[in-house]
N, C-alpha and C. Protein backbone atom coordinates (compact mmCIF):
# COMPACT_ATOMS: atom_id res chain seq x y z
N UNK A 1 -37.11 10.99 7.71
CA UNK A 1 -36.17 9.91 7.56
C UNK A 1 -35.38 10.11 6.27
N UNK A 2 -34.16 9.77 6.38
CA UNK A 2 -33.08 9.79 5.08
C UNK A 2 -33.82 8.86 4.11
N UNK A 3 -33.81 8.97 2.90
CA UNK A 3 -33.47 8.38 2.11
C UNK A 3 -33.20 6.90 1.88
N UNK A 4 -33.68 5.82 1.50
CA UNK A 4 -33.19 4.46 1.68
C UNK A 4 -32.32 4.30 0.58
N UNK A 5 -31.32 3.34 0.87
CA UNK A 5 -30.25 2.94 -0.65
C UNK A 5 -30.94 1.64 -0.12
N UNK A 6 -30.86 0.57 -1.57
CA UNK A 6 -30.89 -0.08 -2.18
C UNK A 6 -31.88 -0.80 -3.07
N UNK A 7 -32.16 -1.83 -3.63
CA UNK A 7 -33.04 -2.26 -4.95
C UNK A 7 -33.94 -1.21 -5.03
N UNK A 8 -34.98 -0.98 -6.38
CA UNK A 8 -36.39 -0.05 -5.91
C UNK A 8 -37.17 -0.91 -5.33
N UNK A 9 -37.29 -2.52 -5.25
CA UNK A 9 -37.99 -3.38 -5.10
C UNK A 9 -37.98 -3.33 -3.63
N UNK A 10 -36.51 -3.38 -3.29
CA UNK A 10 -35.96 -3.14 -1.87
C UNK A 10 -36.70 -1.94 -0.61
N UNK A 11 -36.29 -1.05 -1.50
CA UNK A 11 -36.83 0.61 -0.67
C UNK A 11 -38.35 0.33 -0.71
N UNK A 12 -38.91 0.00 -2.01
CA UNK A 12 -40.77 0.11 -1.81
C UNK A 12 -41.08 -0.75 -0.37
N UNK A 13 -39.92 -2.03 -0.43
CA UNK A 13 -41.09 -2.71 0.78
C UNK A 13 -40.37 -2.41 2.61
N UNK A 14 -39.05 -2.06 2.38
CA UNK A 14 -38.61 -0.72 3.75
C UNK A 14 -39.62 0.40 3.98
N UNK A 15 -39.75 0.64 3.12
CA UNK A 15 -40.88 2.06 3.27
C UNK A 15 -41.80 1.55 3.43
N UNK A 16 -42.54 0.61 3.39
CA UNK A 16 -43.59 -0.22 3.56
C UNK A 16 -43.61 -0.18 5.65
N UNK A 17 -42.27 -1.09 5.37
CA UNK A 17 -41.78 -1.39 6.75
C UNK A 17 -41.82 -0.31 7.79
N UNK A 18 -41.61 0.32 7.37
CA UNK A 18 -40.70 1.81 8.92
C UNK A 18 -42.20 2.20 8.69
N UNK A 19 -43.17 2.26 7.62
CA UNK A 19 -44.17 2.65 7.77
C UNK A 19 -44.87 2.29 8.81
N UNK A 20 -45.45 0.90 8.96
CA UNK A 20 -46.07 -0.29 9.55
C UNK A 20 -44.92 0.43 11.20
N UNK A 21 -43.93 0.17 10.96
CA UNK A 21 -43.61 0.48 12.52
C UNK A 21 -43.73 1.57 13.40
N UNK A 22 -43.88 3.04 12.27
CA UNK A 22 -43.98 4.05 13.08
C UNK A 22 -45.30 3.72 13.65
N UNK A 23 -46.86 3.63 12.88
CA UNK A 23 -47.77 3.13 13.05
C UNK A 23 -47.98 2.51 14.25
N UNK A 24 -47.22 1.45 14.36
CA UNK A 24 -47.46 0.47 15.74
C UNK A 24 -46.45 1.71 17.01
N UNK A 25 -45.57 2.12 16.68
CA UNK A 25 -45.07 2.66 17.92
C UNK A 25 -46.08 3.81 18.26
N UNK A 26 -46.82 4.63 17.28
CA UNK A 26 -47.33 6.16 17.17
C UNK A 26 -48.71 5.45 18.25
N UNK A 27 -49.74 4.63 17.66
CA UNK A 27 -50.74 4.16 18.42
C UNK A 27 -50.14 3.41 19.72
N UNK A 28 -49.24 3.04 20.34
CA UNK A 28 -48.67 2.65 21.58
C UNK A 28 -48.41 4.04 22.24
N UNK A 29 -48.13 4.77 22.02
CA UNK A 29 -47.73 6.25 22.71
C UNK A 29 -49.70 6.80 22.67
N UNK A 30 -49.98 6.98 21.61
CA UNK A 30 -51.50 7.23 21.97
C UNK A 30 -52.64 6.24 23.03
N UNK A 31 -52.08 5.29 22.55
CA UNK A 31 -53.12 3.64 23.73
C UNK A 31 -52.55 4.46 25.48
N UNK A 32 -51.34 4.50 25.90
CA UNK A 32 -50.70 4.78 26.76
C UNK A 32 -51.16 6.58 27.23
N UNK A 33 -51.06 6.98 26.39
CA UNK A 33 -51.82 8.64 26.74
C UNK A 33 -53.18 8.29 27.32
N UNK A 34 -54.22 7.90 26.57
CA UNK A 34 -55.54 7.48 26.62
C UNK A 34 -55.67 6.58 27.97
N UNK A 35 -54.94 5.36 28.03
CA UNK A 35 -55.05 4.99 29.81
C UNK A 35 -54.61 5.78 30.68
N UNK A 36 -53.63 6.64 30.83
CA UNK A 36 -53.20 7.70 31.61
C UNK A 36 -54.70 9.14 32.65
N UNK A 37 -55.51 9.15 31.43
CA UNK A 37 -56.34 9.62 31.65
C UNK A 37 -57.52 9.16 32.13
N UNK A 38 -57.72 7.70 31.56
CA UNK A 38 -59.29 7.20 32.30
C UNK A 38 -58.55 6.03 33.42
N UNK A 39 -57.53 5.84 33.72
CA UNK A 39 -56.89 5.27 34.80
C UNK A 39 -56.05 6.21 35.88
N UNK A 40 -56.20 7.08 35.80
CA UNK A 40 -55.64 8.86 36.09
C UNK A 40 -54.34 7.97 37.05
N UNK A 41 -53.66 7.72 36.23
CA UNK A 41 -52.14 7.19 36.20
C UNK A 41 -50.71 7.56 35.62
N UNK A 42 -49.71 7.67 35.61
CA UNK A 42 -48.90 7.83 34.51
C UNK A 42 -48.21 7.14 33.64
N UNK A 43 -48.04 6.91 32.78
CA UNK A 43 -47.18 5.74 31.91
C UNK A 43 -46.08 7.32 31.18
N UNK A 44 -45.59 8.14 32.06
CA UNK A 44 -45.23 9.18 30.78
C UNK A 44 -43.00 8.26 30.54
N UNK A 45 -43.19 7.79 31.31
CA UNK A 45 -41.39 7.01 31.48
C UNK A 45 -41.95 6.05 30.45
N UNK A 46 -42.81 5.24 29.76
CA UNK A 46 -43.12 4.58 28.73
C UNK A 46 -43.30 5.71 27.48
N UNK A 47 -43.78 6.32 27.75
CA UNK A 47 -44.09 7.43 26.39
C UNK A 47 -43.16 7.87 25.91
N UNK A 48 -42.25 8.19 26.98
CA UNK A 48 -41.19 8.70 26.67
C UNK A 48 -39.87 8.10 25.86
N UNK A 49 -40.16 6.72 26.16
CA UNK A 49 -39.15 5.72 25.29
C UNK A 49 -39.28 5.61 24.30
N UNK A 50 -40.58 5.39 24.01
CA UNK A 50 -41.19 5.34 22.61
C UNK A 50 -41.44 6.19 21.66
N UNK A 51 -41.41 7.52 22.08
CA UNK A 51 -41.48 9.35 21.38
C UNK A 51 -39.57 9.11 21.01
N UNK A 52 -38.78 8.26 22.08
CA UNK A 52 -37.54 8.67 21.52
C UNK A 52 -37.18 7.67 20.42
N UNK A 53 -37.66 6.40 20.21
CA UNK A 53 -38.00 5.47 19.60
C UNK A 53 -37.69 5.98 18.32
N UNK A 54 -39.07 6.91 18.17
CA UNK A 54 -39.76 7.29 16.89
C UNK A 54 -38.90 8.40 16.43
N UNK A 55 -38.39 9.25 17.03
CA UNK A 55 -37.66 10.50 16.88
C UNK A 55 -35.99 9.47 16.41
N UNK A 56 -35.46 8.52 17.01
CA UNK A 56 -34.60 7.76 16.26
C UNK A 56 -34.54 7.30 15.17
N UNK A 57 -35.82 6.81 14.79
CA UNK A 57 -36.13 5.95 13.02
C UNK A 57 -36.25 7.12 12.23
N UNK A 58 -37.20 8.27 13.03
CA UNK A 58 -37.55 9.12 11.93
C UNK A 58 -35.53 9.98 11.24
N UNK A 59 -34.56 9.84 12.11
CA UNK A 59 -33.42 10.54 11.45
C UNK A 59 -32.50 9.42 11.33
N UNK A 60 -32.81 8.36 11.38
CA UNK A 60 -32.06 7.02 11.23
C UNK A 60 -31.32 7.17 9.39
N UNK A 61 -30.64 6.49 9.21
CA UNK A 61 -29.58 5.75 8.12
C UNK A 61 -29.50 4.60 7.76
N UNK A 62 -30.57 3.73 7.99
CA UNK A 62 -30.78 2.38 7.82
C UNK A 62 -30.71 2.02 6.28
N UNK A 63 -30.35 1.18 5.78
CA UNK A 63 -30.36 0.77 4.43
C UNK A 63 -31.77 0.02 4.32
N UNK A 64 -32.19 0.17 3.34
CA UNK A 64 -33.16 -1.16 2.82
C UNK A 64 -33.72 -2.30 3.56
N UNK A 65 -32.52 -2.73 2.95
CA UNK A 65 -32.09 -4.43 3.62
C UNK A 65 -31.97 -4.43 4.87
N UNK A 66 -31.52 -3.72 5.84
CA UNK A 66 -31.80 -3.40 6.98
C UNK A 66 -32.87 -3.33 8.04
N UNK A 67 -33.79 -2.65 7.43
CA UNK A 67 -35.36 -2.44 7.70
C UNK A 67 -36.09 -3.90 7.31
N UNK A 68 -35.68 -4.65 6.11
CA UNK A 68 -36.42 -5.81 5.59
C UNK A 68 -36.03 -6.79 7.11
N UNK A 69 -34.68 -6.76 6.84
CA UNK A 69 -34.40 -7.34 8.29
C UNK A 69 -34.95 -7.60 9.45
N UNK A 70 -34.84 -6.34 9.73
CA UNK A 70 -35.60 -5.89 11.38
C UNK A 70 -36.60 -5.33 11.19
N UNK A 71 -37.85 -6.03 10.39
CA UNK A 71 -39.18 -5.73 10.29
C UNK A 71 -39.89 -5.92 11.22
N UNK A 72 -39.42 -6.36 12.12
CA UNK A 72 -40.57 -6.57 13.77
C UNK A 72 -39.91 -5.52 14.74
N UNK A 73 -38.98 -5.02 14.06
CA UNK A 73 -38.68 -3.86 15.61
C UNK A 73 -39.24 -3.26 16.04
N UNK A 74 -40.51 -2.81 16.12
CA UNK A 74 -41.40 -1.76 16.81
C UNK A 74 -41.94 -3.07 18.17
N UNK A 75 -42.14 -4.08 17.35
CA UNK A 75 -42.67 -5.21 18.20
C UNK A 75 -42.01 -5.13 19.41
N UNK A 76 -40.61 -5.99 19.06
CA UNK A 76 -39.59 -6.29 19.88
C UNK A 76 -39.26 -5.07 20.57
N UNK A 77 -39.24 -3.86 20.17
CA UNK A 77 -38.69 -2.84 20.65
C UNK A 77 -40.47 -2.42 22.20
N UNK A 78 -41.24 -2.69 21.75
CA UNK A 78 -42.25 -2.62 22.66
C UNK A 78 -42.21 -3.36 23.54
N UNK A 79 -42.22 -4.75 23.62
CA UNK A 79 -41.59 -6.01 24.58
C UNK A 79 -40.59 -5.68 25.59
N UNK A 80 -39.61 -5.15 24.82
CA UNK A 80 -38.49 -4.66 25.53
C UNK A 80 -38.90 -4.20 26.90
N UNK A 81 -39.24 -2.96 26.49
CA UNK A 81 -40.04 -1.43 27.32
C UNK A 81 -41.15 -1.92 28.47
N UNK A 82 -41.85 -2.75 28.05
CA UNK A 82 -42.75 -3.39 29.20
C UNK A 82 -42.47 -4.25 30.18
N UNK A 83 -41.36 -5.01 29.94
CA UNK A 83 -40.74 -5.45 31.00
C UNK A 83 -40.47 -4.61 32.33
């Protein structure tokens, strides 16, 4: 991921943030692997949203304040997807 601009106060708790979200998206792609196998099913059209998810934030340009913002997006962005 780029670089965050703004406060240091700012960036410590973004980086905090995108942290906490890769986290929740990374274990949703693993939870989803793991039922795939003892439910011998596929969820790989879910995995796949969410690998692109993560591959988005990780080269994203988000500012700071941005991320402070949309600190539940992994959430919301999971909600989404299960519908």
């Amino acid at each position: 991921m780029k670089e965050l601009k703004g406060t240091e106060k700012q960036i410590a708790w973004a980086n905090k943030i995108v942290e906490d979200n890769m986290e929740i998206l990374k274990r949703e792609v693993s939870e989803f692997k793991e039922r795939e196998t003892r439910e011998n099913c596929s969820y790989k059209i879910l995995t796949d949203k969410i690998e692109k998810a993560i591959v988005e934030i990780e080269k994203s340009e988000y500012t700071a304040a941005w991320w402070i913002e949309h600190r539940g997006l992994a959430t919301a962005y999971l909600q989404k997807i299960k519908r």
